[in-house]
N, C-alpha and C. Protein backbone atom coordinates (compact mmCIF):
# COMPACT_ATOMS: atom_id res chain seq x y z
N UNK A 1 -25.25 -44.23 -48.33
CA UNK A 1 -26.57 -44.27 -47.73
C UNK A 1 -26.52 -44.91 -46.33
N UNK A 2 -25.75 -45.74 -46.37
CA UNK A 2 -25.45 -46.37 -44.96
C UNK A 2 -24.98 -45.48 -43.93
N UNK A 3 -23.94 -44.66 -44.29
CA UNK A 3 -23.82 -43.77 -43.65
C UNK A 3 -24.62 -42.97 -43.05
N UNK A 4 -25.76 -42.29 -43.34
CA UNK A 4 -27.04 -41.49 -43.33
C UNK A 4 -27.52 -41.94 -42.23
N UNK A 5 -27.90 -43.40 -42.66
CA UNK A 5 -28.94 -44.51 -41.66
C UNK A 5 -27.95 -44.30 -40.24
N UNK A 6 -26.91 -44.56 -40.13
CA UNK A 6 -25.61 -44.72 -39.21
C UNK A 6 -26.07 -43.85 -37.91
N UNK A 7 -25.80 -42.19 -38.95
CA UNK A 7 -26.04 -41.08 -38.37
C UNK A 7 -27.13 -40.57 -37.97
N UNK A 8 -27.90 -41.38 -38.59
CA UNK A 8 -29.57 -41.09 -37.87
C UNK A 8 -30.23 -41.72 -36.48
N UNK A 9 -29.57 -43.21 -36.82
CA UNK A 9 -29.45 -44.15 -35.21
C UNK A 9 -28.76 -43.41 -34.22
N UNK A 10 -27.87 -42.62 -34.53
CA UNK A 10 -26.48 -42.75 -33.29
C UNK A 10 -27.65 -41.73 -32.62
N UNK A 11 -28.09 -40.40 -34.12
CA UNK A 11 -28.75 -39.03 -33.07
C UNK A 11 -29.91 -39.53 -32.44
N UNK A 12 -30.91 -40.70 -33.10
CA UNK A 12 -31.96 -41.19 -32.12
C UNK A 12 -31.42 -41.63 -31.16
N UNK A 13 -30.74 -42.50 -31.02
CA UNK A 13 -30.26 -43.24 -29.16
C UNK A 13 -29.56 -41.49 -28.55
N UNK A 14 -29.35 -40.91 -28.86
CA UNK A 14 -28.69 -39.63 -27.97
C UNK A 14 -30.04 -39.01 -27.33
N UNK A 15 -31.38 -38.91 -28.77
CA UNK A 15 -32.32 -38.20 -27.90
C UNK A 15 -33.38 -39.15 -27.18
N UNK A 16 -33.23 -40.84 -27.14
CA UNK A 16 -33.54 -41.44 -26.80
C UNK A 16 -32.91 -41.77 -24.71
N UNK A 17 -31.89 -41.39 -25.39
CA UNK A 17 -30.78 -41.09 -23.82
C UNK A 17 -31.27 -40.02 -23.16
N UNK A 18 -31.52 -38.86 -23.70
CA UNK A 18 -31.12 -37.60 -23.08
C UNK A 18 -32.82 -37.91 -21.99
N UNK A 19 -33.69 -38.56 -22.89
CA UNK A 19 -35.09 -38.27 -21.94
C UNK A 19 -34.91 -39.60 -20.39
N UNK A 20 -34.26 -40.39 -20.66
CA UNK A 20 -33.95 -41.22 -19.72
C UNK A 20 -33.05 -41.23 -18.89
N UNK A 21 -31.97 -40.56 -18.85
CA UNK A 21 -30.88 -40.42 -18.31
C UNK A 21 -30.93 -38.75 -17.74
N UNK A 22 -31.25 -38.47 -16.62
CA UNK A 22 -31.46 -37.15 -15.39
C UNK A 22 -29.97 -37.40 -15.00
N UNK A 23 -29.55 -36.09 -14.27
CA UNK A 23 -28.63 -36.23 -13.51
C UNK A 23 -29.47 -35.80 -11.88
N UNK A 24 -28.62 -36.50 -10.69
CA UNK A 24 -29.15 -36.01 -9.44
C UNK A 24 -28.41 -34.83 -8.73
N UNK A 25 -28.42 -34.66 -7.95
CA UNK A 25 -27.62 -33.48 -7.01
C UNK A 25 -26.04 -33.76 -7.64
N UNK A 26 -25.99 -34.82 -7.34
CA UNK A 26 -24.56 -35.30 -7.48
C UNK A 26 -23.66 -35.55 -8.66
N UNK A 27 -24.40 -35.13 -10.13
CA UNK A 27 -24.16 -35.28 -11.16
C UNK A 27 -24.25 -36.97 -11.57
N UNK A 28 -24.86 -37.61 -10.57
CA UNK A 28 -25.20 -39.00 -11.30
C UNK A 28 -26.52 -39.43 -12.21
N UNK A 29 -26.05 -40.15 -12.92
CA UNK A 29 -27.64 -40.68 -13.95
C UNK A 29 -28.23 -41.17 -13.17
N UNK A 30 -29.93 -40.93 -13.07
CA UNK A 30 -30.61 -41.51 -12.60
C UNK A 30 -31.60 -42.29 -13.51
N UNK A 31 -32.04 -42.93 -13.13
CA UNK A 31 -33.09 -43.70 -14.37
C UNK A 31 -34.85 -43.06 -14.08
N UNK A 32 -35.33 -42.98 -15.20
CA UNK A 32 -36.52 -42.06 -15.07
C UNK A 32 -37.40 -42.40 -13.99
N UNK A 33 -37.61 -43.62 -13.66
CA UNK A 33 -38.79 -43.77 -12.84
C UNK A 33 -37.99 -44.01 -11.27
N UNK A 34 -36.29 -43.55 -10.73
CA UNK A 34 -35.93 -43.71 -9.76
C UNK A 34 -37.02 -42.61 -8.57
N UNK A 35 -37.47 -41.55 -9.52
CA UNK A 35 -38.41 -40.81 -8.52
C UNK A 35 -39.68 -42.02 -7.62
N UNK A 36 -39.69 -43.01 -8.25
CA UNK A 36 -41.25 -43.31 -7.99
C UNK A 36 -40.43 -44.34 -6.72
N UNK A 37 -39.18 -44.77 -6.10
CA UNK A 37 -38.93 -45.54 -5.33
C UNK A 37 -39.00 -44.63 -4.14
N UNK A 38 -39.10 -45.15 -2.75
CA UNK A 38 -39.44 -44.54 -1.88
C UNK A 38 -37.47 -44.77 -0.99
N UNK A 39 -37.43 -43.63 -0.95
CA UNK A 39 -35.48 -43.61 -0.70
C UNK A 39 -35.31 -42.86 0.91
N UNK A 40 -36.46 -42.15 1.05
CA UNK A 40 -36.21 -41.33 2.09
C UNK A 40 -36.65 -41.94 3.60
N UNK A 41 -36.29 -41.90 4.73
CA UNK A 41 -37.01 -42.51 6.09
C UNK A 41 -37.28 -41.64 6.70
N UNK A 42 -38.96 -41.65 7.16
CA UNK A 42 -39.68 -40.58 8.31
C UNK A 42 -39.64 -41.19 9.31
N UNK A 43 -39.37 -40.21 10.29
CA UNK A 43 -39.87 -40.92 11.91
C UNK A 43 -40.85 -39.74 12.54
N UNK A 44 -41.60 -39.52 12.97
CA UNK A 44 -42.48 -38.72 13.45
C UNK A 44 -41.76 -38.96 15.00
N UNK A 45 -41.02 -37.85 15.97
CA UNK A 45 -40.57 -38.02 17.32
C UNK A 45 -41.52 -37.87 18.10
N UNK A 46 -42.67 -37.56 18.28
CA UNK A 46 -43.82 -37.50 18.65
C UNK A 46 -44.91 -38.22 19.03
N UNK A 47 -45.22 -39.06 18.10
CA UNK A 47 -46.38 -40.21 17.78
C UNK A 47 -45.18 -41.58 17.41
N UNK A 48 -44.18 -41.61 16.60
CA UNK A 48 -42.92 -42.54 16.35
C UNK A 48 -43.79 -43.20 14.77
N UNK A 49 -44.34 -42.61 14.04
CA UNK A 49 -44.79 -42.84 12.66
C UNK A 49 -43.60 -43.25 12.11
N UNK A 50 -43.48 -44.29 11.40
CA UNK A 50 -42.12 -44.38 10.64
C UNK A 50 -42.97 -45.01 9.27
N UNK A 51 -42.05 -43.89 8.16
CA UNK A 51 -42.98 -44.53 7.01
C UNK A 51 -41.26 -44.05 6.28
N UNK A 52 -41.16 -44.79 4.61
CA UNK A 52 -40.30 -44.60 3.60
C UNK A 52 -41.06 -43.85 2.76
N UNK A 53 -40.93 -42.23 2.45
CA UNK A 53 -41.18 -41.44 1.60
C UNK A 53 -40.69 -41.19 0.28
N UNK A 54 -41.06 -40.73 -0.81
CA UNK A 54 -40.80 -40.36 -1.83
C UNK A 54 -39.53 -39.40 -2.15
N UNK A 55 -39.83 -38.49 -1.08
CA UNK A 55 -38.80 -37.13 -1.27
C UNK A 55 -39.11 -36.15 0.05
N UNK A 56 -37.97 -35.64 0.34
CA UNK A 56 -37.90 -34.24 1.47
C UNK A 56 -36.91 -33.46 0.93
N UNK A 57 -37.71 -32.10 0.99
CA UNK A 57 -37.46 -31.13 1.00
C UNK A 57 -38.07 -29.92 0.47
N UNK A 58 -38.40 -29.37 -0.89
CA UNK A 58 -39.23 -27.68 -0.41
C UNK A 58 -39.82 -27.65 -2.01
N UNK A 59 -38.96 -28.37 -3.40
CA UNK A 59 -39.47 -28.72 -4.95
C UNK A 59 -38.98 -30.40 -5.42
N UNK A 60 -39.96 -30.88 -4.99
CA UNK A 60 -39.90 -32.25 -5.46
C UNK A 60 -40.15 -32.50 -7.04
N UNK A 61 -39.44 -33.21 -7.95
CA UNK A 61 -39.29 -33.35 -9.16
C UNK A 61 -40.35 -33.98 -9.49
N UNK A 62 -41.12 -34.75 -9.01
CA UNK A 62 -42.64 -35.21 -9.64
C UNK A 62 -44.06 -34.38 -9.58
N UNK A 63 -43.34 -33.19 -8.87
CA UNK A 63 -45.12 -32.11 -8.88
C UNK A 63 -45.19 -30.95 -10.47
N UNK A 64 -43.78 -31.55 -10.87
CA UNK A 64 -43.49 -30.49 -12.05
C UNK A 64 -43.72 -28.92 -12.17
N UNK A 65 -43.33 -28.32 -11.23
CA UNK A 65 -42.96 -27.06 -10.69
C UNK A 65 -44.32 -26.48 -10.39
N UNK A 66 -45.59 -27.44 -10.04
CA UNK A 66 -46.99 -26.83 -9.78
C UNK A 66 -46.70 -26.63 -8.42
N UNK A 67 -45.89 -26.92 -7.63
CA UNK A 67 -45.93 -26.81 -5.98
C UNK A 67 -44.05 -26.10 -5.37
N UNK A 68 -44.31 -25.76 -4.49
CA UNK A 68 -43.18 -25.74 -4.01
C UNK A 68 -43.39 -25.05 -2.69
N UNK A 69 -42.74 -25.91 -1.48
CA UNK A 69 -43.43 -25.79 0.13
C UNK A 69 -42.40 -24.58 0.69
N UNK A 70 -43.00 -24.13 2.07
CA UNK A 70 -41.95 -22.84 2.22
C UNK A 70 -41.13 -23.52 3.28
N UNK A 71 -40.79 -24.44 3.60
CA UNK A 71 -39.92 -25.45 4.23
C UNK A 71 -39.93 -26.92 3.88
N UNK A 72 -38.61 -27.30 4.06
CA UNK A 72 -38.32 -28.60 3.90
C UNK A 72 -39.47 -29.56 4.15
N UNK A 73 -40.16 -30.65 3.38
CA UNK A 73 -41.30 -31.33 3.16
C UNK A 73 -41.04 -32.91 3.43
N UNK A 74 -41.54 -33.54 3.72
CA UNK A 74 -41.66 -34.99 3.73
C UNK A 74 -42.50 -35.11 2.66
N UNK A 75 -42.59 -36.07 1.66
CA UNK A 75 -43.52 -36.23 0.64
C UNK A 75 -43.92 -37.18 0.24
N UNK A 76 -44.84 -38.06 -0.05
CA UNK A 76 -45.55 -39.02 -0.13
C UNK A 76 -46.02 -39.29 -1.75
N UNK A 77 -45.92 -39.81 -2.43
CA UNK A 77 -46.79 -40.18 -3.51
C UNK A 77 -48.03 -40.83 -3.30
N UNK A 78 -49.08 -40.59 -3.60
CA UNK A 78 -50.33 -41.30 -3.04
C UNK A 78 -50.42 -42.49 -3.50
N UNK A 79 -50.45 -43.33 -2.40
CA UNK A 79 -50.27 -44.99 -3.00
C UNK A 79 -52.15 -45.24 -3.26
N UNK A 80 -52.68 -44.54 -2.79
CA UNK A 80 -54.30 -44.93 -3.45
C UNK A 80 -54.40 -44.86 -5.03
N UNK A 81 -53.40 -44.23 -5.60
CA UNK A 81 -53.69 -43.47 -7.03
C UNK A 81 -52.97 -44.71 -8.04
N UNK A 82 -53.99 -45.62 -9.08
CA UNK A 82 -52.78 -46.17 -10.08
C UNK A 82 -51.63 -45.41 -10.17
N UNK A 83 -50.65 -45.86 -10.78
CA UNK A 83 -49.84 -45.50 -11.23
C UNK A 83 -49.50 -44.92 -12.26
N UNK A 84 -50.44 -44.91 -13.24
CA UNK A 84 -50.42 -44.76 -14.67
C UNK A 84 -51.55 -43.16 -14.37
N UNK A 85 -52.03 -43.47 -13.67
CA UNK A 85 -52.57 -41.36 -13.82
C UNK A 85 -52.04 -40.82 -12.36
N UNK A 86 -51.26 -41.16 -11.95
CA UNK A 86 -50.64 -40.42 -11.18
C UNK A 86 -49.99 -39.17 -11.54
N UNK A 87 -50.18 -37.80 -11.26
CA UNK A 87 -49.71 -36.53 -11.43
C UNK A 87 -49.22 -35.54 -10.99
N UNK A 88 -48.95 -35.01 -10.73
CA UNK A 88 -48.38 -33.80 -9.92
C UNK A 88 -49.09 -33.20 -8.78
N UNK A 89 -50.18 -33.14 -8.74
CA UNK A 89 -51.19 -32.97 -7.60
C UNK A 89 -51.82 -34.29 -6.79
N UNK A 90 -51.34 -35.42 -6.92
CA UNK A 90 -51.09 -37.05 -6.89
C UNK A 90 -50.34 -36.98 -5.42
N UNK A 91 -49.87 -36.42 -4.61
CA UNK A 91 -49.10 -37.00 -3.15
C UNK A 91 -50.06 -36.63 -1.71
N UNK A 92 -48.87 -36.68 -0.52
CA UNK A 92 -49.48 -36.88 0.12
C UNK A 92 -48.61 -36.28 0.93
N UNK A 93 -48.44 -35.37 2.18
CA UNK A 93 -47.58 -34.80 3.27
C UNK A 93 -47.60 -35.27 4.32
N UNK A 94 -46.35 -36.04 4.55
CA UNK A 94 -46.41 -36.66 5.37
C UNK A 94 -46.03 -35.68 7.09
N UNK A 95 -45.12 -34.66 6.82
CA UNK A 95 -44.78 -33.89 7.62
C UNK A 95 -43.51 -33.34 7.34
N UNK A 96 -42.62 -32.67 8.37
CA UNK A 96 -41.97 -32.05 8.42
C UNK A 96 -41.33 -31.67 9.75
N UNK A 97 -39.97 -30.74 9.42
CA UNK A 97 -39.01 -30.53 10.68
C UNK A 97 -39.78 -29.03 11.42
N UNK A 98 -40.01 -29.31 13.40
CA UNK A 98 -40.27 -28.34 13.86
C UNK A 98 -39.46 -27.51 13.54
N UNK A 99 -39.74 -25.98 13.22
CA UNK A 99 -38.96 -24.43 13.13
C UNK A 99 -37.97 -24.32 14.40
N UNK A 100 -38.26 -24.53 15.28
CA UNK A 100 -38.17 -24.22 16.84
C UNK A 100 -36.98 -25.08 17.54
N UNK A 101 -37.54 -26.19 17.48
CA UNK A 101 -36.41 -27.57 17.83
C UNK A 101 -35.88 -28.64 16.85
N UNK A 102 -36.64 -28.12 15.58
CA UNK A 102 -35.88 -28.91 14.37
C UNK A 102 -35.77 -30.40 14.48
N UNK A 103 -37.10 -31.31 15.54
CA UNK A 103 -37.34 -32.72 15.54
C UNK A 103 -38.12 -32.67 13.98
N UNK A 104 -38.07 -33.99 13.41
CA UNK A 104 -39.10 -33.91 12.59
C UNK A 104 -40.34 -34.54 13.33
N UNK A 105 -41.79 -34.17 12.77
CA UNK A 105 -42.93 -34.56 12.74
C UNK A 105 -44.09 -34.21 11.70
N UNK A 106 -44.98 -35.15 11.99
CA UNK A 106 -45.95 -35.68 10.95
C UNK A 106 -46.85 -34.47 11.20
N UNK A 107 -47.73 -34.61 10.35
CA UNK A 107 -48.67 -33.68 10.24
C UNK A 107 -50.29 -33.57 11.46
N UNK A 108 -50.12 -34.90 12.15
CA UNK A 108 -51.04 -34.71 13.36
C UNK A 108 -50.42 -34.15 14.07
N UNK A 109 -48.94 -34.38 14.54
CA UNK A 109 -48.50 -34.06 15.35
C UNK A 109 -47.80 -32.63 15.76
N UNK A 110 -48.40 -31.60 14.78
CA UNK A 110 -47.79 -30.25 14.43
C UNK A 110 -48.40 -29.19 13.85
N UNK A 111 -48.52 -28.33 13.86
CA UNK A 111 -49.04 -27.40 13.71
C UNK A 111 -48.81 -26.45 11.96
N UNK A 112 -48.86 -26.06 11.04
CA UNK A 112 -48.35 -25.22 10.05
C UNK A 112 -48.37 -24.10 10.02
N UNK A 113 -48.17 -23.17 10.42
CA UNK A 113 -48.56 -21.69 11.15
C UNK A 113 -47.56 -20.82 10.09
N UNK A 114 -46.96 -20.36 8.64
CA UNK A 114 -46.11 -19.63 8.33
C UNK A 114 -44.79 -20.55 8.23
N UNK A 115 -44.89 -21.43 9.16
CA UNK A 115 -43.82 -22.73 9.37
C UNK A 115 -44.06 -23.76 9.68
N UNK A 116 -43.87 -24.93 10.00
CA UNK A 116 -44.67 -26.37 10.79
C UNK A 116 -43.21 -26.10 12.74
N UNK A 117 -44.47 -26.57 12.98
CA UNK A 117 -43.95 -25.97 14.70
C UNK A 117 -44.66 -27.55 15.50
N UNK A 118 -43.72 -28.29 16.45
CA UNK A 118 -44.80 -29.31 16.97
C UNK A 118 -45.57 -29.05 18.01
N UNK A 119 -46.06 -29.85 18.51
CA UNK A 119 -47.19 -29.98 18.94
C UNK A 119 -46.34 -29.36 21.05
N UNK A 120 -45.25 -30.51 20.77
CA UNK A 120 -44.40 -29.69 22.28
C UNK A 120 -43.99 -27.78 21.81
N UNK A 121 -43.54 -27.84 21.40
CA UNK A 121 -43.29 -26.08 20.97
C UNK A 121 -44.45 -25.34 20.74
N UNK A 122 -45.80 -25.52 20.21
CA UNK A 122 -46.73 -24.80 20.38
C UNK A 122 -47.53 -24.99 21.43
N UNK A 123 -47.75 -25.88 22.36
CA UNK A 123 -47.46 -25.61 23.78
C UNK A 123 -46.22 -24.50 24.44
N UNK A 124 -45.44 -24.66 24.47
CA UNK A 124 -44.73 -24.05 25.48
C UNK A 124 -45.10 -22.89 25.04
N UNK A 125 -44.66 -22.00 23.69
CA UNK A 125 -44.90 -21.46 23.01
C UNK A 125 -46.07 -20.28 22.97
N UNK A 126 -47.35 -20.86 23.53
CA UNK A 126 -48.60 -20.83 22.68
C UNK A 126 -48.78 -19.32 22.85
N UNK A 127 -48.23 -18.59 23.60
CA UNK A 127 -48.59 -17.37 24.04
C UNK A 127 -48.31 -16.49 23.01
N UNK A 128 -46.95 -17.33 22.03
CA UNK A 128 -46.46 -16.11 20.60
C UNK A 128 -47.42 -16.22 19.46
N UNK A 129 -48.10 -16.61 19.31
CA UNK A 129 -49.06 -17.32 18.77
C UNK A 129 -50.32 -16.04 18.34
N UNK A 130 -51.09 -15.83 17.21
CA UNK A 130 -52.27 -15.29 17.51
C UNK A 130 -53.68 -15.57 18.21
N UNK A 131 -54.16 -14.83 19.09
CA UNK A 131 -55.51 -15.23 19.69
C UNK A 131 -56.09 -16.68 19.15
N UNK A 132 -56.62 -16.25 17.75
CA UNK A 132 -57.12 -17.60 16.53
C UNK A 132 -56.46 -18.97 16.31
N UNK A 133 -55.29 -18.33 16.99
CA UNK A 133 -54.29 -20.06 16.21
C UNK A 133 -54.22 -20.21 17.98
N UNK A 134 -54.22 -19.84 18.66
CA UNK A 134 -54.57 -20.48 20.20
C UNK A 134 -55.35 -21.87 20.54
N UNK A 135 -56.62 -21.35 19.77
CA UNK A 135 -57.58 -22.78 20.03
C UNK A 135 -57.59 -23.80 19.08
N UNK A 136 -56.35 -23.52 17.99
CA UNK A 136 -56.22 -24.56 17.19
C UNK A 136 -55.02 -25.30 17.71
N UNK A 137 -54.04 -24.58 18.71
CA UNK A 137 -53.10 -25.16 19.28
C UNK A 137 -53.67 -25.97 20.59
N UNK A 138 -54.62 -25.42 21.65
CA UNK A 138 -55.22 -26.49 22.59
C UNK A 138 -55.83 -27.56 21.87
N UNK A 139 -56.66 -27.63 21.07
CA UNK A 139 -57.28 -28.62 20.37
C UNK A 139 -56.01 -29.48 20.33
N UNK A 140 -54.85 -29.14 19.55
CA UNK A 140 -54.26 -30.08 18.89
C UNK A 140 -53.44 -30.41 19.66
N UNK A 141 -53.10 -30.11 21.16
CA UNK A 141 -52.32 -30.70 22.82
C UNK A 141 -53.83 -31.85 23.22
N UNK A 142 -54.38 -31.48 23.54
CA UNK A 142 -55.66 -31.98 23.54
C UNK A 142 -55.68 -33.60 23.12
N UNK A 143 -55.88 -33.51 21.22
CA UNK A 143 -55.87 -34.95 21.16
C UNK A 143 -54.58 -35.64 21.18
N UNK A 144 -53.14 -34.99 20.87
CA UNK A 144 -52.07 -35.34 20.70
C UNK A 144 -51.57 -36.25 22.39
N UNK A 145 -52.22 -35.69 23.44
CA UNK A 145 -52.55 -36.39 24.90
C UNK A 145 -53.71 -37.23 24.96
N UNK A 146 -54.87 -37.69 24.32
CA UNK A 146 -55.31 -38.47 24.11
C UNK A 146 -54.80 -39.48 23.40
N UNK A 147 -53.87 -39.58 22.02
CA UNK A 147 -53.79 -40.85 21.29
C UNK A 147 -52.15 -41.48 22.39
N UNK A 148 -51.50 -40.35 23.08
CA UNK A 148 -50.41 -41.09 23.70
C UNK A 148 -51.12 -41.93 24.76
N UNK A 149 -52.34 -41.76 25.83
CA UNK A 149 -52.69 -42.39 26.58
C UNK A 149 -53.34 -43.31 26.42
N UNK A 150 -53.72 -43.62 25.15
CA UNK A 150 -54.50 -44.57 24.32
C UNK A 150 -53.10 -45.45 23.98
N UNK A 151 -52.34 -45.11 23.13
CA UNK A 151 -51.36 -46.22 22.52
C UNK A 151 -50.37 -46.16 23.95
């Protein structure tokens, strides 16, 4: 009977393991809640935003396959949200790498057009652009030259 009991512990700690123990890119264990530390560094080249993000890149492991961006992502967990109902629709975008010149920038500082493009490239740019996304690109030269002459 001891035996039984033996074999019943060993298979609980295995499926007790298997939910805690992820592997990463690299085939290393990660511990379940390593998602919730902020590992990644943003710099916005633009505005110079520097924040420590959650995750970059395009399927982040905490939206549980409800999202997935059509370029590499900066990602945010929303620090307004407890922690305990935090969910998959729970973050926050912080930005992303221009298409064009491949700086990264934040989301004031850039445009999302099919791709995220900054704010210098849709200037130079603006002419490839449709009519419609024109005056969303002056607008956004506009204040992006207001907050530099301000700060």
């Amino acid at each position: 009977m001891a035996g039984v009991l033996d074999e019943k512990a060993k298979f609980l700690d295995r499926l007790a393991g298997q939910e805690d123990d992820q592997l990463d890119a690299n085939g290393k264990a990660i511990k379940k809640d390593d998602w919730n530390e902020k590992k990644v560094d943003f710099e916005c080249k633009i505005c110079n935003l520097k924040e420590k993000c959650h995750y970059y890149g395009k399927k982040p492991k905490f939206v549980k396959n409800l999202v997935e961006f059509k370029d590499d992502t900066y990602v945010l967990l929303d620090p307004f949200t407890p922690r305990e109902q935090k969910s998959g629709s729970m973050f926050l975008i912080l930005g992303g790498e221009c298409a064009h010149c491949r700086v990264s920038v934040c989301t004031d500082c850039s445009l999302f057009y099919y791709r995220r493009y900054c704010v210098n490239c849709c200037e130079y740019y603006s002419n490839e652009f449709p009519e419609e996304i024109r005056a969303r690109i002056s607008k956004l030269v506009q204040v992006v030259k207001e907050l530099k002459e301000k700060g």
